[in-house]
C-alpha atoms as a PDB file:
ATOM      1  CA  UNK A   1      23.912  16.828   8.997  1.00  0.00           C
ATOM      2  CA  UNK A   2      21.122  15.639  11.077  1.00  0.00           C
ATOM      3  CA  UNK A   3      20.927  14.917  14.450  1.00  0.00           C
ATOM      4  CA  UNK A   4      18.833  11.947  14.591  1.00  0.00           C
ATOM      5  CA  UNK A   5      22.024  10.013  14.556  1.00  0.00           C
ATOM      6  CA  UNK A   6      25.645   9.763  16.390  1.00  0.00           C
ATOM      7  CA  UNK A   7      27.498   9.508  13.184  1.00  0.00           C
ATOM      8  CA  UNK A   8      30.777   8.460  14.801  1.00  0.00           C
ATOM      9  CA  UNK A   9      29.329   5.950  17.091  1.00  0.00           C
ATOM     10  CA  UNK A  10      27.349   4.216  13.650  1.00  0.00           C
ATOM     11  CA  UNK A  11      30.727   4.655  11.660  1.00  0.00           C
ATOM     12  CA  UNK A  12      32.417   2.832  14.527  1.00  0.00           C
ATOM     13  CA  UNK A  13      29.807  -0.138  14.227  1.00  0.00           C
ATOM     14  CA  UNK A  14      29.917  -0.476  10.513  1.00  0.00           C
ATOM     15  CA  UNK A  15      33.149   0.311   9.585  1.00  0.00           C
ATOM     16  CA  UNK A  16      32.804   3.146   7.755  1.00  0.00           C
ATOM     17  CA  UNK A  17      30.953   1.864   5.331  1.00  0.00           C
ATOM     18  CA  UNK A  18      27.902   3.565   3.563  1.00  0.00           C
ATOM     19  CA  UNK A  19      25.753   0.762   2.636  1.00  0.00           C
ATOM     20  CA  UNK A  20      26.155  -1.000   5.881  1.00  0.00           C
ATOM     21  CA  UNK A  21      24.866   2.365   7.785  1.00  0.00           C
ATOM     22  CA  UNK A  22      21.666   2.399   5.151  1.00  0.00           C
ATOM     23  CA  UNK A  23      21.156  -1.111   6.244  1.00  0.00           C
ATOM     24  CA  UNK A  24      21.335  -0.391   9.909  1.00  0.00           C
ATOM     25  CA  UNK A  25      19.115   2.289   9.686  1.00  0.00           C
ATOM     26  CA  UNK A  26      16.782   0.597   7.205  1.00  0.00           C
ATOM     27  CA  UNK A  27      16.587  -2.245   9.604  1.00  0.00           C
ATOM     28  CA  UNK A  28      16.358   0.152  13.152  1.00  0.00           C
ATOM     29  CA  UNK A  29      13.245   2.000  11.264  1.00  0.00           C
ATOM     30  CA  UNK A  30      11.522  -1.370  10.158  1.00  0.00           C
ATOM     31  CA  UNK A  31      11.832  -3.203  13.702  1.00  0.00           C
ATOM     32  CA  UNK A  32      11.114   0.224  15.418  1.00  0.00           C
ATOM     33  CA  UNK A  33       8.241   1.053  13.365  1.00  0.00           C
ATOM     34  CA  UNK A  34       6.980  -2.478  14.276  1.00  0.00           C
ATOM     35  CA  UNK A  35       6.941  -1.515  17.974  1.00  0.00           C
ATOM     36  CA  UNK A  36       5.972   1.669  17.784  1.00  0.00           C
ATOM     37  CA  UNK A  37       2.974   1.131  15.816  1.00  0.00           C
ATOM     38  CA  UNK A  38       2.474  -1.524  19.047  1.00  0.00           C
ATOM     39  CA  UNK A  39       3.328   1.108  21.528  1.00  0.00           C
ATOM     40  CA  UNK A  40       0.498   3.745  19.791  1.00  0.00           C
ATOM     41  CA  UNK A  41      -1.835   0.740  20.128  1.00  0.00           C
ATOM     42  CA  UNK A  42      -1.314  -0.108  23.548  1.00  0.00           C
ATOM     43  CA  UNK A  43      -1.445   3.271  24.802  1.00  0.00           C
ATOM     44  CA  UNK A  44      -4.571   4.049  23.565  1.00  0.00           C
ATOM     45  CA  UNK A  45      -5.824   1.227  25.301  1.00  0.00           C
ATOM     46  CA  UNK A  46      -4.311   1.570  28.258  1.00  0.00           C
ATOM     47  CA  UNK A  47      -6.747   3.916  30.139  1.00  0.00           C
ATOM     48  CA  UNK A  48      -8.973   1.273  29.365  1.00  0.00           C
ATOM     49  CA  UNK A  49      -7.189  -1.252  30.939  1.00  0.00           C
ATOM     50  CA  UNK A  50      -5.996   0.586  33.967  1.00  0.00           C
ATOM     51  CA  UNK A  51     -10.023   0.578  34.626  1.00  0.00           C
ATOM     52  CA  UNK A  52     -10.598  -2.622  34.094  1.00  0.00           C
ATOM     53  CA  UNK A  53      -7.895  -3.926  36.482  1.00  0.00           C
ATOM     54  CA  UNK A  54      -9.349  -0.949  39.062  1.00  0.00           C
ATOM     55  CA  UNK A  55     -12.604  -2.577  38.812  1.00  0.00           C
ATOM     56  CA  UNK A  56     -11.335  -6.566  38.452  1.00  0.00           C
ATOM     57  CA  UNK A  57      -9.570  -5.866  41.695  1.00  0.00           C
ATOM     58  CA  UNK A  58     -12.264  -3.683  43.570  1.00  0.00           C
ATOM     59  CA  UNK A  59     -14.742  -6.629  43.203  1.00  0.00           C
ATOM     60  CA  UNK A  60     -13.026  -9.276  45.110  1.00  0.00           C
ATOM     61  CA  UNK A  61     -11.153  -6.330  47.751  1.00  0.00           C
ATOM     62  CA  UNK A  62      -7.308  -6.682  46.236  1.00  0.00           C
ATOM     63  CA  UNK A  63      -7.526  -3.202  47.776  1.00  0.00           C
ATOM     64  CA  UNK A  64      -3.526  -2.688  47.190  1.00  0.00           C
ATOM     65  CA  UNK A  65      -3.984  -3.814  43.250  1.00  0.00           C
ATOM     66  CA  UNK A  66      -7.016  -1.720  43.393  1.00  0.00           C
ATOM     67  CA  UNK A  67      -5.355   1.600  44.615  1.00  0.00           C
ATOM     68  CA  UNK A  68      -2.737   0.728  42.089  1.00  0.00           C
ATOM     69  CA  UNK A  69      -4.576   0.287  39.045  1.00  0.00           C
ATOM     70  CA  UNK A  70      -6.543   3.921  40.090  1.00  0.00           C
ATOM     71  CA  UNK A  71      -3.228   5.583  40.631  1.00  0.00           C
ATOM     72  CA  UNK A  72      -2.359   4.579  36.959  1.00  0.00           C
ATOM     73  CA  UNK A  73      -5.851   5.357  35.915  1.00  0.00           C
ATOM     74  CA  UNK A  74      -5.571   8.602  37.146  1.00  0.00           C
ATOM     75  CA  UNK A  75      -2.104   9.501  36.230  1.00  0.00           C
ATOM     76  CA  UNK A  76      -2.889   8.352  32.315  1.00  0.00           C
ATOM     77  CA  UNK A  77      -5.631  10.848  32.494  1.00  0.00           C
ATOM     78  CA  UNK A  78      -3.565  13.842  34.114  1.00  0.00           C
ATOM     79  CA  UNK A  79      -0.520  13.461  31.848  1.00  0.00           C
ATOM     80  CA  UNK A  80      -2.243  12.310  28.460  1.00  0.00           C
ATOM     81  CA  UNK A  81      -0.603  15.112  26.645  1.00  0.00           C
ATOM     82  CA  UNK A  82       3.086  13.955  27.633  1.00  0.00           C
ATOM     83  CA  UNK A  83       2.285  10.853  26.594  1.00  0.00           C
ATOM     84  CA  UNK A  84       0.829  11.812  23.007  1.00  0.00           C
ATOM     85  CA  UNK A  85       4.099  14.983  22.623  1.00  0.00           C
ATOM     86  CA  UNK A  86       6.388  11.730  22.995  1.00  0.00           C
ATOM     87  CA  UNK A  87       4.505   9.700  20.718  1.00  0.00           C
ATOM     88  CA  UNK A  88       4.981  12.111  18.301  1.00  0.00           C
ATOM     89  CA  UNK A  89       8.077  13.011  19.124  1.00  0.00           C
ATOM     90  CA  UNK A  90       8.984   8.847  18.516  1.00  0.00           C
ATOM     91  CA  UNK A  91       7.047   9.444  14.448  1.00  0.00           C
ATOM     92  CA  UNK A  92       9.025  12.113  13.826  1.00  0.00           C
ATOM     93  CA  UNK A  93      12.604  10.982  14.727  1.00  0.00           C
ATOM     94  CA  UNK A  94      11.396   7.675  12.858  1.00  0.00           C
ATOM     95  CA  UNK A  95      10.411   9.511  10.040  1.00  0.00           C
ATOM     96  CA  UNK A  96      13.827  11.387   9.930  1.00  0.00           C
ATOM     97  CA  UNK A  97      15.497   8.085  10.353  1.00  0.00           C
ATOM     98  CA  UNK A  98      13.641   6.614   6.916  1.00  0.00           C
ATOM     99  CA  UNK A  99      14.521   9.762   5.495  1.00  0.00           C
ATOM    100  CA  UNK A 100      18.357   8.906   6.572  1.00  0.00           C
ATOM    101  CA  UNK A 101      17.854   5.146   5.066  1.00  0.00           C
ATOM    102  CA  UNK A 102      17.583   6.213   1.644  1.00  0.00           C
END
Protein backbone atom coordinates (compact mmCIF):
# COMPACT_ATOMS: atom_id res chain seq x y z
CA UNK A 1 0.00 0.00 0.00
CA UNK A 2 1.42 3.33 -0.68
CA UNK A 3 1.35 6.26 1.14
CA UNK A 4 0.89 8.84 -1.38
CA UNK A 5 -2.76 8.54 -0.66
CA UNK A 6 -5.44 8.50 2.39
CA UNK A 7 -7.23 5.53 1.08
CA UNK A 8 -10.21 5.91 3.41
CA UNK A 9 -10.65 9.55 2.93
CA UNK A 10 -10.65 8.80 -1.34
CA UNK A 11 -12.99 5.70 -0.66
CA UNK A 12 -15.23 8.08 1.28
CA UNK A 13 -15.34 10.55 -1.82
CA UNK A 14 -15.95 7.98 -4.45
CA UNK A 15 -17.87 5.53 -2.95
CA UNK A 16 -15.85 2.80 -2.95
CA UNK A 17 -15.55 2.50 -6.24
CA UNK A 18 -12.31 1.55 -8.21
CA UNK A 19 -12.69 3.29 -11.40
CA UNK A 20 -13.91 6.45 -9.87
CA UNK A 21 -10.54 6.55 -7.58
CA UNK A 22 -8.38 5.94 -11.06
CA UNK A 23 -10.29 8.86 -12.36
CA UNK A 24 -9.64 11.07 -9.41
CA UNK A 25 -6.22 10.38 -9.41
CA UNK A 26 -5.85 10.45 -13.19
CA UNK A 27 -7.42 13.83 -13.10
CA UNK A 28 -5.35 15.21 -9.61
CA UNK A 29 -1.97 14.13 -11.63
CA UNK A 30 -3.07 15.87 -15.00
CA UNK A 31 -4.24 19.32 -13.35
CA UNK A 32 -1.27 19.01 -10.84
CA UNK A 33 1.23 18.26 -13.36
CA UNK A 34 -0.15 21.37 -15.19
CA UNK A 35 0.83 23.56 -12.22
CA UNK A 36 3.67 22.10 -11.27
CA UNK A 37 5.35 22.20 -14.48
CA UNK A 38 4.19 26.21 -13.89
CA UNK A 39 5.54 26.24 -10.42
CA UNK A 40 9.25 24.72 -11.79
CA UNK A 41 8.97 27.57 -14.33
CA UNK A 42 8.29 30.31 -12.15
CA UNK A 43 10.77 29.45 -9.67
CA UNK A 44 13.49 29.42 -11.80
CA UNK A 45 12.64 32.74 -12.71
CA UNK A 46 12.00 34.08 -9.72
CA UNK A 47 15.53 35.20 -8.57
CA UNK A 48 15.32 37.00 -11.61
CA UNK A 49 12.43 38.77 -10.86
CA UNK A 50 13.04 39.49 -7.24
CA UNK A 51 16.05 41.65 -8.96
CA UNK A 52 14.27 43.24 -11.23
CA UNK A 53 11.60 44.56 -8.82
CA UNK A 54 14.88 45.44 -6.35
CA UNK A 55 16.15 47.49 -9.08
CA UNK A 56 12.50 48.86 -10.65
CA UNK A 57 11.94 50.11 -7.16
CA UNK A 58 15.54 51.42 -6.23
CA UNK A 59 15.35 53.78 -9.29
CA UNK A 60 12.46 55.89 -8.40
CA UNK A 61 13.28 55.45 -4.13
CA UNK A 62 10.10 52.93 -3.27
CA UNK A 63 12.73 52.26 -0.59
CA UNK A 64 10.09 49.89 1.41
CA UNK A 65 9.35 47.81 -2.08
CA UNK A 66 13.00 48.04 -2.55
CA UNK A 67 14.11 46.45 0.84
CA UNK A 68 11.40 43.98 0.09
CA UNK A 69 12.21 42.77 -3.19
CA UNK A 70 16.18 42.38 -1.70
CA UNK A 71 14.91 40.49 1.27
CA UNK A 72 13.30 37.99 -1.26
CA UNK A 73 16.31 38.27 -3.44
CA UNK A 74 18.39 37.29 -0.83
CA UNK A 75 16.37 34.69 0.86
CA UNK A 76 15.86 32.78 -2.80
CA UNK A 77 19.57 32.70 -2.89
CA UNK A 78 20.20 31.40 0.82
CA UNK A 79 17.52 28.69 0.72
CA UNK A 80 17.74 27.55 -3.08
CA UNK A 81 18.28 24.03 -2.02
CA UNK A 82 14.87 23.84 0.04
CA UNK A 83 13.28 25.09 -2.65
CA UNK A 84 14.71 22.56 -5.38
CA UNK A 85 14.41 19.20 -2.30
CA UNK A 86 10.57 20.28 -2.45
CA UNK A 87 10.40 20.50 -6.03
CA UNK A 88 11.48 17.23 -6.20
CA UNK A 89 9.88 16.06 -3.53
CA UNK A 90 6.36 17.49 -5.55
CA UNK A 91 7.85 15.00 -9.05
CA UNK A 92 8.15 12.28 -7.07
CA UNK A 93 4.83 12.06 -5.11
CA UNK A 94 3.34 12.99 -8.69
CA UNK A 95 5.07 10.35 -10.20
CA UNK A 96 3.82 7.83 -7.50
CA UNK A 97 0.40 9.23 -7.98
CA UNK A 98 0.49 8.29 -12.05
CA UNK A 99 1.85 5.18 -10.96
CA UNK A 100 -1.45 4.84 -8.60
CA UNK A 101 -3.74 5.98 -11.78
CA UNK A 102 -3.10 3.02 -13.71
Amino acid sequence: MSDALDRARLTAISGGDATVERELIALLVDEAATLYARVRDEAASLPEYAHALKGMAGNVGAVRLEAAAKALEEAIRSDQGAIERELIAIDDALAELRRLSR
